[in-house]
Every structure is written in structure tokens, then in C-alpha cells.
N, C-alpha and C. Protein backbone atom coordinates (compact mmCIF):
# COMPACT_ATOMS: atom_id res chain seq x y z
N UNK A 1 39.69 66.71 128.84
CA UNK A 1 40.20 67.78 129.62
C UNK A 1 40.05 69.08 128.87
N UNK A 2 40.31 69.97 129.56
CA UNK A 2 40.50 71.61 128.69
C UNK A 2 41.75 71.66 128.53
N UNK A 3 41.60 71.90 127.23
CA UNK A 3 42.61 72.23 126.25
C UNK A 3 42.62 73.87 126.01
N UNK A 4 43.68 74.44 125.45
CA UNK A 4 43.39 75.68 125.05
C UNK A 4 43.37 75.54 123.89
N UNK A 5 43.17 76.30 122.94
CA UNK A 5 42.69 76.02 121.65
C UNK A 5 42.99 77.81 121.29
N UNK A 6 43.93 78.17 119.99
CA UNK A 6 44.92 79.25 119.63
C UNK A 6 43.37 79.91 119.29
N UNK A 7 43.19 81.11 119.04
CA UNK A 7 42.29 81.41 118.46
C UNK A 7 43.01 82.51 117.29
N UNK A 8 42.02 82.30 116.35
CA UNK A 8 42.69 82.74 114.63
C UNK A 8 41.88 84.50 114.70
N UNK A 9 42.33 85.32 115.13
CA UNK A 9 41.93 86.91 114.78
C UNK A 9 42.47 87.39 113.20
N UNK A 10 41.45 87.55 112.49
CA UNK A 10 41.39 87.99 111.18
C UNK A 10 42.39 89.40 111.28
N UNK A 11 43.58 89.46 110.18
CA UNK A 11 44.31 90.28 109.98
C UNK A 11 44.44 91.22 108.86
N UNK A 12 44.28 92.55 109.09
CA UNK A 12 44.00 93.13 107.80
C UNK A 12 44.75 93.24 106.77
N UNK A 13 45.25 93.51 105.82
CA UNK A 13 46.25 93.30 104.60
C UNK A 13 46.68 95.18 104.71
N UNK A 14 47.99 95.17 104.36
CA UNK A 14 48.23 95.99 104.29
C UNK A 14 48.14 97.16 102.86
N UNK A 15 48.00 98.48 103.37
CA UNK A 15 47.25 99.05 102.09
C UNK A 15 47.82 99.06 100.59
N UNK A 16 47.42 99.04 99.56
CA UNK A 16 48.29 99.03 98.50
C UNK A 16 48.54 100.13 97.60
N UNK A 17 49.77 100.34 97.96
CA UNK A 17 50.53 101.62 97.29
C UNK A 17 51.16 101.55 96.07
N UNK A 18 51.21 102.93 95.67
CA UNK A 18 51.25 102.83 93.94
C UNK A 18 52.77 103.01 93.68
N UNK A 19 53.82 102.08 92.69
CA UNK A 19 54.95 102.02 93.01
C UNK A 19 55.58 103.45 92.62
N UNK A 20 54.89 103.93 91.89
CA UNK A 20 55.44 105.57 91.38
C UNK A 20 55.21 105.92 92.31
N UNK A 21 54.76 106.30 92.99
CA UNK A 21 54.71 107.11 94.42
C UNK A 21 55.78 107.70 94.78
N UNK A 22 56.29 108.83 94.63
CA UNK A 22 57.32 109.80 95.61
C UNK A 22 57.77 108.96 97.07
N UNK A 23 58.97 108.67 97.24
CA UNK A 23 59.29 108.05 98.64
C UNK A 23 60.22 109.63 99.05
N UNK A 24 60.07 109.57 100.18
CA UNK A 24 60.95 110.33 100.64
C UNK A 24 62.55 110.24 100.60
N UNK A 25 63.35 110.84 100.33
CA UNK A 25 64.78 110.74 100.20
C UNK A 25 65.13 110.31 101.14
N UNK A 26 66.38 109.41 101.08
CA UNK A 26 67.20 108.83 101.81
C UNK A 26 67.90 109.70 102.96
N UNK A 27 68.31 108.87 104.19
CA UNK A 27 69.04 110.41 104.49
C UNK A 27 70.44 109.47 104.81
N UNK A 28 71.12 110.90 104.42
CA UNK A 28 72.83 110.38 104.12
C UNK A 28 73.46 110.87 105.44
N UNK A 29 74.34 109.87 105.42
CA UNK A 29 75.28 110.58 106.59
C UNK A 29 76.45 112.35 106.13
N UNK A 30 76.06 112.95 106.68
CA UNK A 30 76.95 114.01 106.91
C UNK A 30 78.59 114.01 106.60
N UNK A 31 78.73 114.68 105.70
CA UNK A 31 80.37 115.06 105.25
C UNK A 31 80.98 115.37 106.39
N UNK A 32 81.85 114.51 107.12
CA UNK A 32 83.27 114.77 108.27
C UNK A 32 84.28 115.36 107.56
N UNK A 33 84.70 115.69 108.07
CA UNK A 33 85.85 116.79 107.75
C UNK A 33 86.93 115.25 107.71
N UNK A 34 87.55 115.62 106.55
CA UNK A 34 88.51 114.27 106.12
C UNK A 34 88.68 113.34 105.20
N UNK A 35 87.04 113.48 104.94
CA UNK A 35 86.38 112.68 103.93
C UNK A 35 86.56 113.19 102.75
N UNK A 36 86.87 112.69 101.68
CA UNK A 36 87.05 112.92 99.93
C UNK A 36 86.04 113.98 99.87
N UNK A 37 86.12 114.94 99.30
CA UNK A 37 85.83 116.18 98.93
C UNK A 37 85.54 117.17 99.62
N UNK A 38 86.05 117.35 100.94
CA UNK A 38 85.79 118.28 102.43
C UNK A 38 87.08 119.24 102.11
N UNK A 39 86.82 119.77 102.56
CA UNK A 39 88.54 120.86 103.30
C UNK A 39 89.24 119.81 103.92
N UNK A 40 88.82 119.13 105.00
CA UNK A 40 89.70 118.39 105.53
C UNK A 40 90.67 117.13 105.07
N UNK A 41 89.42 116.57 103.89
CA UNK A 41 90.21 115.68 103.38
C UNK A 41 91.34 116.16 102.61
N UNK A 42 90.95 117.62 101.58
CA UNK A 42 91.99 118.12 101.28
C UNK A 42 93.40 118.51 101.65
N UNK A 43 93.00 119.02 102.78
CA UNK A 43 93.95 119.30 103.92
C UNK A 43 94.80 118.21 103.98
N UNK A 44 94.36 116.65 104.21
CA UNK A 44 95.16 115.48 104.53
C UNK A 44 95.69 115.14 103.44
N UNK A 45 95.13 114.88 102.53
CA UNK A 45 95.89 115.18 101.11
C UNK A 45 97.21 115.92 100.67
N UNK A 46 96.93 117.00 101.47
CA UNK A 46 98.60 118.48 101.01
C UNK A 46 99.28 117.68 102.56
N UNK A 47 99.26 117.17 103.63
CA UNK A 47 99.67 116.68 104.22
C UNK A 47 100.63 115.50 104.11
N UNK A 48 99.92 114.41 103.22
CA UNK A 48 100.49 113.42 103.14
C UNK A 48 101.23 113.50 101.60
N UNK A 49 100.80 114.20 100.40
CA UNK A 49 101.73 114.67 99.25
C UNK A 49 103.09 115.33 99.93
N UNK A 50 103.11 116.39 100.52
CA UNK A 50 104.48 117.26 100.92
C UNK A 50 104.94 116.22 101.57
N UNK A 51 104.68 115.31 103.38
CA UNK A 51 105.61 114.81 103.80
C UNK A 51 106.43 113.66 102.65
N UNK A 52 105.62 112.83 101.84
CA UNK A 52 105.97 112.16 100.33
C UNK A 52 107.13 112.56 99.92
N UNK A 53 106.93 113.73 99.38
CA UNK A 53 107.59 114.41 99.17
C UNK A 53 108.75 114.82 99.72
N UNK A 54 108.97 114.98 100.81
CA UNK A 54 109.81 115.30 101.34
C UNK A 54 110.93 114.10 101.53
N UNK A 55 110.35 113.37 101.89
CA UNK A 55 111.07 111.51 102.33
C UNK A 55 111.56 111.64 100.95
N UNK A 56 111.08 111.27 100.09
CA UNK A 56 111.32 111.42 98.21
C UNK A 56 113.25 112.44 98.63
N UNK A 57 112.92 113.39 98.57
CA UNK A 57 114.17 114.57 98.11
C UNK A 57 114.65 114.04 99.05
N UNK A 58 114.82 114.17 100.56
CA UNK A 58 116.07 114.06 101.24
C UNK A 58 116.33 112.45 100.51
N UNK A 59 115.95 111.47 100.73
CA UNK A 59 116.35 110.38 100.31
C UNK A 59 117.46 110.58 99.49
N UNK A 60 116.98 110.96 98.17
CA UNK A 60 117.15 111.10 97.07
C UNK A 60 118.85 112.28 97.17
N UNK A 61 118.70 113.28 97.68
CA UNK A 61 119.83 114.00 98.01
C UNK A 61 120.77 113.20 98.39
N UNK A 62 121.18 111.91 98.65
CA UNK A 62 122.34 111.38 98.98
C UNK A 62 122.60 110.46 97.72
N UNK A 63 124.02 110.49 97.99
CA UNK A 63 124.35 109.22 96.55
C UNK A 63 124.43 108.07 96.64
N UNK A 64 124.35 107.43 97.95
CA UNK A 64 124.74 106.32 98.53
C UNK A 64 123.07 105.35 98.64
N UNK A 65 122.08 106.23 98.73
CA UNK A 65 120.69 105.35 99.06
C UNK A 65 120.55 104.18 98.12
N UNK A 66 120.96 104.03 96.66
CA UNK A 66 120.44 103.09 96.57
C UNK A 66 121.17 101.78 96.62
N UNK A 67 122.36 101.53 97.56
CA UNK A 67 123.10 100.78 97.69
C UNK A 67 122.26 99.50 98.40
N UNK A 68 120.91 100.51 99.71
CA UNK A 68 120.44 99.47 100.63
C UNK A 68 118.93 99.63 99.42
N UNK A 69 118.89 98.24 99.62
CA UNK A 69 117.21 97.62 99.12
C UNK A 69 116.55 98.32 100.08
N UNK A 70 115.94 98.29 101.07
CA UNK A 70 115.15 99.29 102.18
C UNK A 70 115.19 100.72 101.56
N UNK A 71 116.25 101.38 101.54
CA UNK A 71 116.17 102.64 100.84
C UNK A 71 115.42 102.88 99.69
N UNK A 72 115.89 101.81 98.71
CA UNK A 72 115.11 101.88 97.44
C UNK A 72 113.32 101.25 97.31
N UNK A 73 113.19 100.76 98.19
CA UNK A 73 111.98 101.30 98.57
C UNK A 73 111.15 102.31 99.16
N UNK A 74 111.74 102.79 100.36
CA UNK A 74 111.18 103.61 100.67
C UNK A 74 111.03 104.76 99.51
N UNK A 75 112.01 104.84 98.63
CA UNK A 75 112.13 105.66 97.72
C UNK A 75 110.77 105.49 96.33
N UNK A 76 110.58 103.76 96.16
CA UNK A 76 109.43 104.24 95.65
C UNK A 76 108.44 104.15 96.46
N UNK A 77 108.24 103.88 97.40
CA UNK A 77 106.96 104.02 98.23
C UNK A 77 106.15 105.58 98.34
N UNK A 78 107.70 106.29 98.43
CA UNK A 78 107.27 107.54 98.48
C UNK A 78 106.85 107.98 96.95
N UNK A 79 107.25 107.69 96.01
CA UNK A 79 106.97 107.89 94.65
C UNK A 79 105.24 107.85 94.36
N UNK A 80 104.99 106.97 94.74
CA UNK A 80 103.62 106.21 94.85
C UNK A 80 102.65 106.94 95.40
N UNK A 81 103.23 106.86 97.00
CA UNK A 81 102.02 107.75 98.04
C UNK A 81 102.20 109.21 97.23
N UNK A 82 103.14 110.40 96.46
CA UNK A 82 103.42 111.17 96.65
C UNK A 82 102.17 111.36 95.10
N UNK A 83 102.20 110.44 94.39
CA UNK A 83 101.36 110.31 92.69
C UNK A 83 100.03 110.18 93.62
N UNK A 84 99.93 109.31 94.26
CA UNK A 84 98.15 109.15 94.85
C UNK A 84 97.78 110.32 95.35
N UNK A 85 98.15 110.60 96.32
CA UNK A 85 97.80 111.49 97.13
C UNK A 85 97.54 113.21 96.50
N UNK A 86 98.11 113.59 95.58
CA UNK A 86 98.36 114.39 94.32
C UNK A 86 97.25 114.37 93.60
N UNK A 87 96.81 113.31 92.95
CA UNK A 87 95.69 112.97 91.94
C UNK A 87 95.08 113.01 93.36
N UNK A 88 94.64 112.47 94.14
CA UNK A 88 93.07 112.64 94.66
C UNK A 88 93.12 114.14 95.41
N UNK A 89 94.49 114.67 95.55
CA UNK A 89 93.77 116.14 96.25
C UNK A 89 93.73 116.78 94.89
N UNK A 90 94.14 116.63 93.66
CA UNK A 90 93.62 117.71 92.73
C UNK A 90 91.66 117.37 92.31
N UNK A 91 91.34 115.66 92.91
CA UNK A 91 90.22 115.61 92.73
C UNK A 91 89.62 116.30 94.19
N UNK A 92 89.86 116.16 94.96
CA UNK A 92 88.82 117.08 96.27
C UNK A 92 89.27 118.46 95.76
N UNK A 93 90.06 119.45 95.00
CA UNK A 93 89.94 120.51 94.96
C UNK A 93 88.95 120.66 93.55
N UNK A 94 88.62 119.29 92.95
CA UNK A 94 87.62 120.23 91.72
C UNK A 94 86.29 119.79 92.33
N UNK A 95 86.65 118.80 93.53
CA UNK A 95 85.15 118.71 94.17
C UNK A 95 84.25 119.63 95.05
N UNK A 96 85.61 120.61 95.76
CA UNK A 96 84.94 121.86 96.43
C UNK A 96 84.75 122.96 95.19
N UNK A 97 85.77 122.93 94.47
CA UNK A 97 85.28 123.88 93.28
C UNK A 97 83.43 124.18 92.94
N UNK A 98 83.55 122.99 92.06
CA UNK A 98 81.99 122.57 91.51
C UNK A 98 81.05 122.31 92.70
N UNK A 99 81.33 122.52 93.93
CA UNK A 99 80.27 121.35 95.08
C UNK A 99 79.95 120.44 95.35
N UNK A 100 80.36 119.16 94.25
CA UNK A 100 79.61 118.05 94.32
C UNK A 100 80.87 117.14 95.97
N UNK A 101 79.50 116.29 96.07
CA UNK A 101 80.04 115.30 97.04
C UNK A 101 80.59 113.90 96.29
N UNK A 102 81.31 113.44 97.00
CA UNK A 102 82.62 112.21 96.86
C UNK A 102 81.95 110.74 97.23
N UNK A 103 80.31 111.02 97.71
CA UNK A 103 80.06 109.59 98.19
C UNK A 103 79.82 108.38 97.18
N UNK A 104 80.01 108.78 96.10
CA UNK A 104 80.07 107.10 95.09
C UNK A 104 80.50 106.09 95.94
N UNK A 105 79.63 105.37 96.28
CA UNK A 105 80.22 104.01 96.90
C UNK A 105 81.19 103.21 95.75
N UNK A 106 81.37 103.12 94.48
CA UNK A 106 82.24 102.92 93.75
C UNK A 106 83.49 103.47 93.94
N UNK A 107 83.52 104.91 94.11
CA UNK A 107 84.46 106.21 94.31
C UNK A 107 85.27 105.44 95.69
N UNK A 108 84.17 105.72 96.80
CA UNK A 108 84.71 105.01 98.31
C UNK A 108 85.87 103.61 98.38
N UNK A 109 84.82 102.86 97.39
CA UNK A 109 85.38 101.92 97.72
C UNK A 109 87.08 102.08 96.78
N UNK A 110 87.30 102.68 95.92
CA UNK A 110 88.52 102.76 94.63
C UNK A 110 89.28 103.64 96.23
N UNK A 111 88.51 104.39 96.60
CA UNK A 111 89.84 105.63 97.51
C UNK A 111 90.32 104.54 98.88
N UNK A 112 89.27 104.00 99.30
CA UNK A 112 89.85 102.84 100.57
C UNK A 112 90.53 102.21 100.11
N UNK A 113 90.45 101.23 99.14
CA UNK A 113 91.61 100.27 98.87
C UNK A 113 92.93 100.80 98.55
N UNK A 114 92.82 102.18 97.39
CA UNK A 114 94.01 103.02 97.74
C UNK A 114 94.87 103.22 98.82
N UNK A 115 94.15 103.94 99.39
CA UNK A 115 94.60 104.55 100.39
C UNK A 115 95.01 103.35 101.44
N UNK A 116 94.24 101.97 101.76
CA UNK A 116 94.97 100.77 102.13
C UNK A 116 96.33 100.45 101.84
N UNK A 117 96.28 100.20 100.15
CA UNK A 117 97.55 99.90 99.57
C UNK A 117 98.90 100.86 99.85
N UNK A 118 98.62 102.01 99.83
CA UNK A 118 99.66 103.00 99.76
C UNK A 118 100.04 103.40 101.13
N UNK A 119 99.17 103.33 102.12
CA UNK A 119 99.39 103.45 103.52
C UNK A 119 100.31 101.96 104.09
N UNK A 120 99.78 100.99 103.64
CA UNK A 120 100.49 99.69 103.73
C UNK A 120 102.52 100.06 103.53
N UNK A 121 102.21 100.47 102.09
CA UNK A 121 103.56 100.29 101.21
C UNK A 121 104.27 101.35 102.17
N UNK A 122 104.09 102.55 102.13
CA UNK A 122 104.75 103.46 102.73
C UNK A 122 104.88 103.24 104.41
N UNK A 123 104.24 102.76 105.23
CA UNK A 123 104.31 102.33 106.78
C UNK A 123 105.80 101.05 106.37
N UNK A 124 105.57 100.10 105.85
CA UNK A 124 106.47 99.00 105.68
C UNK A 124 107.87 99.48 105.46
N UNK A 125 107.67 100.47 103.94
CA UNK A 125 108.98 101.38 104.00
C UNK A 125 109.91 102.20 104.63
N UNK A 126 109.00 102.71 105.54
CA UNK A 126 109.70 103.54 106.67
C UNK A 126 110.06 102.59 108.01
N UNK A 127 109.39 101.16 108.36
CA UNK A 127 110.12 100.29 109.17
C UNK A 127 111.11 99.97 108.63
N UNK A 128 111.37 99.20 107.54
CA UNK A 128 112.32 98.56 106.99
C UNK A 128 113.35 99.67 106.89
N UNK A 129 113.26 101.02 106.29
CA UNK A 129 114.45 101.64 106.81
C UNK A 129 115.15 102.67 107.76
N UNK A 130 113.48 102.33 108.95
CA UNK A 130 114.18 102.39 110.63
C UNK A 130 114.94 101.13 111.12
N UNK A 131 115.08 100.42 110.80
CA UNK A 131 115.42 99.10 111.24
C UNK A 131 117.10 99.31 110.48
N UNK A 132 116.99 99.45 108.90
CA UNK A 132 118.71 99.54 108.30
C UNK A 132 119.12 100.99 109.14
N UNK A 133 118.38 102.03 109.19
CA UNK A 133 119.48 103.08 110.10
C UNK A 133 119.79 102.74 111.33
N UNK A 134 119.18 101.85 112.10
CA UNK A 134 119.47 101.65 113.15
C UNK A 134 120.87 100.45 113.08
N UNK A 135 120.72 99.79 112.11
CA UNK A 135 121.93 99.18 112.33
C UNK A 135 123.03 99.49 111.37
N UNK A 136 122.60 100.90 111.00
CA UNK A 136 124.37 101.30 110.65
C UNK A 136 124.23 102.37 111.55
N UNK A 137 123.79 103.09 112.42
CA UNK A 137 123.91 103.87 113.29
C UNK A 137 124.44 102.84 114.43
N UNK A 138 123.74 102.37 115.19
CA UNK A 138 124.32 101.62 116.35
C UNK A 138 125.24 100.29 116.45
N UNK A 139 124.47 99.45 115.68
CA UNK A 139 125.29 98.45 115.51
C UNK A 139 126.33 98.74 114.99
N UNK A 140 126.36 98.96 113.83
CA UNK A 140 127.77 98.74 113.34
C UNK A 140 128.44 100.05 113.07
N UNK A 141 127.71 101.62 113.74
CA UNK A 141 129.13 102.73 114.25
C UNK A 141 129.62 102.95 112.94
N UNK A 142 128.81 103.04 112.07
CA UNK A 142 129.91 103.41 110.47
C UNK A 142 128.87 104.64 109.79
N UNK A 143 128.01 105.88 111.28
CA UNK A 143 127.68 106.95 110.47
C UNK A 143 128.46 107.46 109.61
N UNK A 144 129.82 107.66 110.27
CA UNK A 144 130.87 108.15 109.83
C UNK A 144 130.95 108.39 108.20
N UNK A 145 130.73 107.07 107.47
CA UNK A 145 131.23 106.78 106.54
C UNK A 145 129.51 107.25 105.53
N UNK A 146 128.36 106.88 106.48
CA UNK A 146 127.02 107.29 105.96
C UNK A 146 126.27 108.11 105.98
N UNK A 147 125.64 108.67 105.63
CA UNK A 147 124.44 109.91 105.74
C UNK A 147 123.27 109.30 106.87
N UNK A 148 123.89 108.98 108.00
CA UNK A 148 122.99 108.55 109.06
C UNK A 148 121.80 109.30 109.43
N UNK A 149 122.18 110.83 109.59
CA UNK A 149 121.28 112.00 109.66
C UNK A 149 120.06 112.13 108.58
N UNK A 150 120.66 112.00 107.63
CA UNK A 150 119.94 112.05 105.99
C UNK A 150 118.75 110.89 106.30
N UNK A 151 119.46 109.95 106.61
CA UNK A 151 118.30 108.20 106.07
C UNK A 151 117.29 108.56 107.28
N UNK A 152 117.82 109.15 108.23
CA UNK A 152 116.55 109.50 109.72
C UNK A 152 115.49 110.21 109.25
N UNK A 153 116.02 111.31 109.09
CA UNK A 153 115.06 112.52 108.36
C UNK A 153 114.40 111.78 107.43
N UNK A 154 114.20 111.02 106.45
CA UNK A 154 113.79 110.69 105.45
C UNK A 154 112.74 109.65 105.83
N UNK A 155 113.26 108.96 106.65
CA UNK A 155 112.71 107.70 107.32
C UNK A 155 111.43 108.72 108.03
N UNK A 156 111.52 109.52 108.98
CA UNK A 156 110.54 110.23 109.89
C UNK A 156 109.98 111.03 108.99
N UNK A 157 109.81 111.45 107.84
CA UNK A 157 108.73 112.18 107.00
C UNK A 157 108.23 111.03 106.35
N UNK A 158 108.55 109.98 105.88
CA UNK A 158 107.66 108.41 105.52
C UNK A 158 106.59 108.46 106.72
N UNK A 159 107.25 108.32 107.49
CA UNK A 159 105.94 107.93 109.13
C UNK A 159 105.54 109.29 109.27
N UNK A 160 105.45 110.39 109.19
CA UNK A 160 104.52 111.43 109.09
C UNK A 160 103.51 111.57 107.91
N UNK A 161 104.33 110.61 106.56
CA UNK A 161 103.38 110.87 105.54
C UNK A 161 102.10 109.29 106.07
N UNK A 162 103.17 108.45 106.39
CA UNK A 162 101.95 107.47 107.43
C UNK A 162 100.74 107.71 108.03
N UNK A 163 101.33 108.54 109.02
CA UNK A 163 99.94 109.43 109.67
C UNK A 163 99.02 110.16 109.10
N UNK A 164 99.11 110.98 107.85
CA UNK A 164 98.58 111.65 107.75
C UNK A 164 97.38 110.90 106.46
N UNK A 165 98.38 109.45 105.92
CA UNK A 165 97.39 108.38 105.21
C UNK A 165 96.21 107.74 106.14
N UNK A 166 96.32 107.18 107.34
CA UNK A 166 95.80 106.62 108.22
C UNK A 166 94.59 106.89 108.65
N UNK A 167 94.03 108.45 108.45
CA UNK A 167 93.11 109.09 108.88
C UNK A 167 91.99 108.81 107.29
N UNK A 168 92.55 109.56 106.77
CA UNK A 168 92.00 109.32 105.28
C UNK A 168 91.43 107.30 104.53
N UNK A 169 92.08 106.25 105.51
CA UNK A 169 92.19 105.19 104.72
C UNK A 169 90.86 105.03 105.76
N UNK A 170 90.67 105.03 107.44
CA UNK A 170 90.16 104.99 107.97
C UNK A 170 88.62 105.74 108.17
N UNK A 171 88.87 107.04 107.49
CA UNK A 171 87.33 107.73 107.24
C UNK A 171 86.76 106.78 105.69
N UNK A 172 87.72 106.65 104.89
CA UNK A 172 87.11 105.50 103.98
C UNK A 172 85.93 104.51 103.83
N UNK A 173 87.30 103.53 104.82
CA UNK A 173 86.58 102.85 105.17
C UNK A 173 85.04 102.48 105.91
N UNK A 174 85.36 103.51 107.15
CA UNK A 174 83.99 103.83 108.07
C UNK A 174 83.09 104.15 106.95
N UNK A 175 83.29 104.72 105.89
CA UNK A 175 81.81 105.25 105.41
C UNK A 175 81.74 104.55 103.86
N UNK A 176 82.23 102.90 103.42
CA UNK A 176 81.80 102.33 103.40
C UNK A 176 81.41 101.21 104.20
N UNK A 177 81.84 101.04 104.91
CA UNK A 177 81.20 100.07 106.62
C UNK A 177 79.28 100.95 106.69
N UNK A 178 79.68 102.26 106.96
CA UNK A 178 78.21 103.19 107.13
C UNK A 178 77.21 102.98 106.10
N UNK A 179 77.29 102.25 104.99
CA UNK A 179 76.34 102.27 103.75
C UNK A 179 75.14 101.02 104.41
């Protein structure tokens, strides 16, 4: 019978190039505003240091916080986010200084896991002591006797310093995901 039968077309080899050869540069993705050594990231940086900060002092302004475990975390949580966030915006301000860019994928990867860890610690801190104000505020009706006002305020600049980690842990990440 007829068969088909493949037929073999001779293929040329491809040309051979000299490994010194000049390649053209890579092309990098574009600095977002947010990212380690931008204005913006800076910006999120003085964002999430001050609210730190802030959770830190009011906390701290009462005499009674470290009675609840919750408190005394949030208290160092804020300690923590308030040291990180500090050291890397004094590094994005010597990075706009001098010009250089922040993309060390080494660099990336040290600021994501940071910024993981410390966004973690500080989000947890500020539940755990929305959860104790809520039950000496409602449940058990003994503002009276507590700085109910105080532990709120303190509690809601934790979750603002939250937010303002979230953006920063998340451009991180994306641009080591982007490599």
C-alpha cells in the first residue's frame, strides 16, 4: 500500500557567536512609587515609623498597660515596627541622596521578609488588643476604673501603622515575584 514516508529537510545550524560579544542590557522593571528607594517608599516609611510611634507613647502614657499581656505586646510590636521602619527610611533617604536604586534581589528579598515579619507582629498586636478593649469596655463596663480611651487610640494607630506596612511588604514582594 502507500505509505507516507516523513521526509528529512536538512536544517541549518545556527550561527556561532563570540561569547564576549556585547549583549544588550537587560531591561528592568521601572521604580513604583513605594518601592525601597522612591519618595514613595520613603513616604511609607515616615508613615508607618510615626503611627509606631505613636501606638508606642499613648500606650506607654498609662500606668496600668502592662498589667494585660496584649498590651505588652502591642507595646513591643510597636518597638520593633517603629526600629525597622526607621533604619530602612534612613536607608531610602541615603538612597535618593546618592541615586542609587534598591533592586538587590538580596536587598528585596531581606526588606520582604521584614516587612512580612513586622507587618505580621504588629496586625496580631493590634487584634489582640482590640479584642482586650473590647472586653473591658463592653463586657465587663469597668472603663471607669481603665484608660479605655487610651488602649483605643493606641490600638487604632497599630492598625494605621498596619496599613501603611502592607503596601510596602506587598510592593516587595511583587518585585521579587517580577524577577
Amino acid at each position: 500500500m502507500f505509505s507516507s514516508r516523513p521526509s528529512v529537510h536538512p536544517v541549518e545550524a545556527p550561527p556561532v557567536t563570540d561569547v564576549t560579544e556585547n549583549h544588550p542590557p537587560r531591561v528592568r522593571m521601572k521604580d513604583i512609587q513605594g518601592m525601597p528607594g522612591t519618595s514613595g517608599g520613603l513616604a511609607l516609611r515616615f508613615f508607618q515609623f510615626m503611627f509606631a510611634v505613636a501606638a508606642l507613647g499613648v500606650m506607654v502614657s498609662t500606668d496600668d498597660f502592662s498589667s494585660v499581656t496584649s498590651f505588652r505586646y502591642l507595646v513591643a510590636a510597636a518597638i520593633l515596627q517603629s526600629l525597622w521602619s526607621l533604619s530602612l527610611a534612613l536607608l531610602d533617604v541615603y538612597a535618593l541622596l546618592v541615586k542609587r536604586s534598591l533592586r538587590n534581589p538580596l536587598v528585596n528579598v531581606l526588606f520582604a521578609i521584614g516587612d512580612g515579619i513586622t507587618s505580621t507582629l504588629i496586625f496580631a498586636a493590634a487584634c489582640a488588643s482590640a479584642g482586650i478593649t473590647v472586653l473591658i469596655g463592653n463586657d465587663l463596663n469597668i472603663c471607669s476604673v481603665n484608660h479605655c480611651t487610651t488602649f483605643e487610640t493606641a490600638t487604632a494607630m497599630a492598625f494605621i501603622s498596619w496599613f501603611a506596612v502592607s503596601p510596602s511588604f506587598l510592593l516587595n514582594f511583587w518585585s521579587l515575584a517580577s524577577r
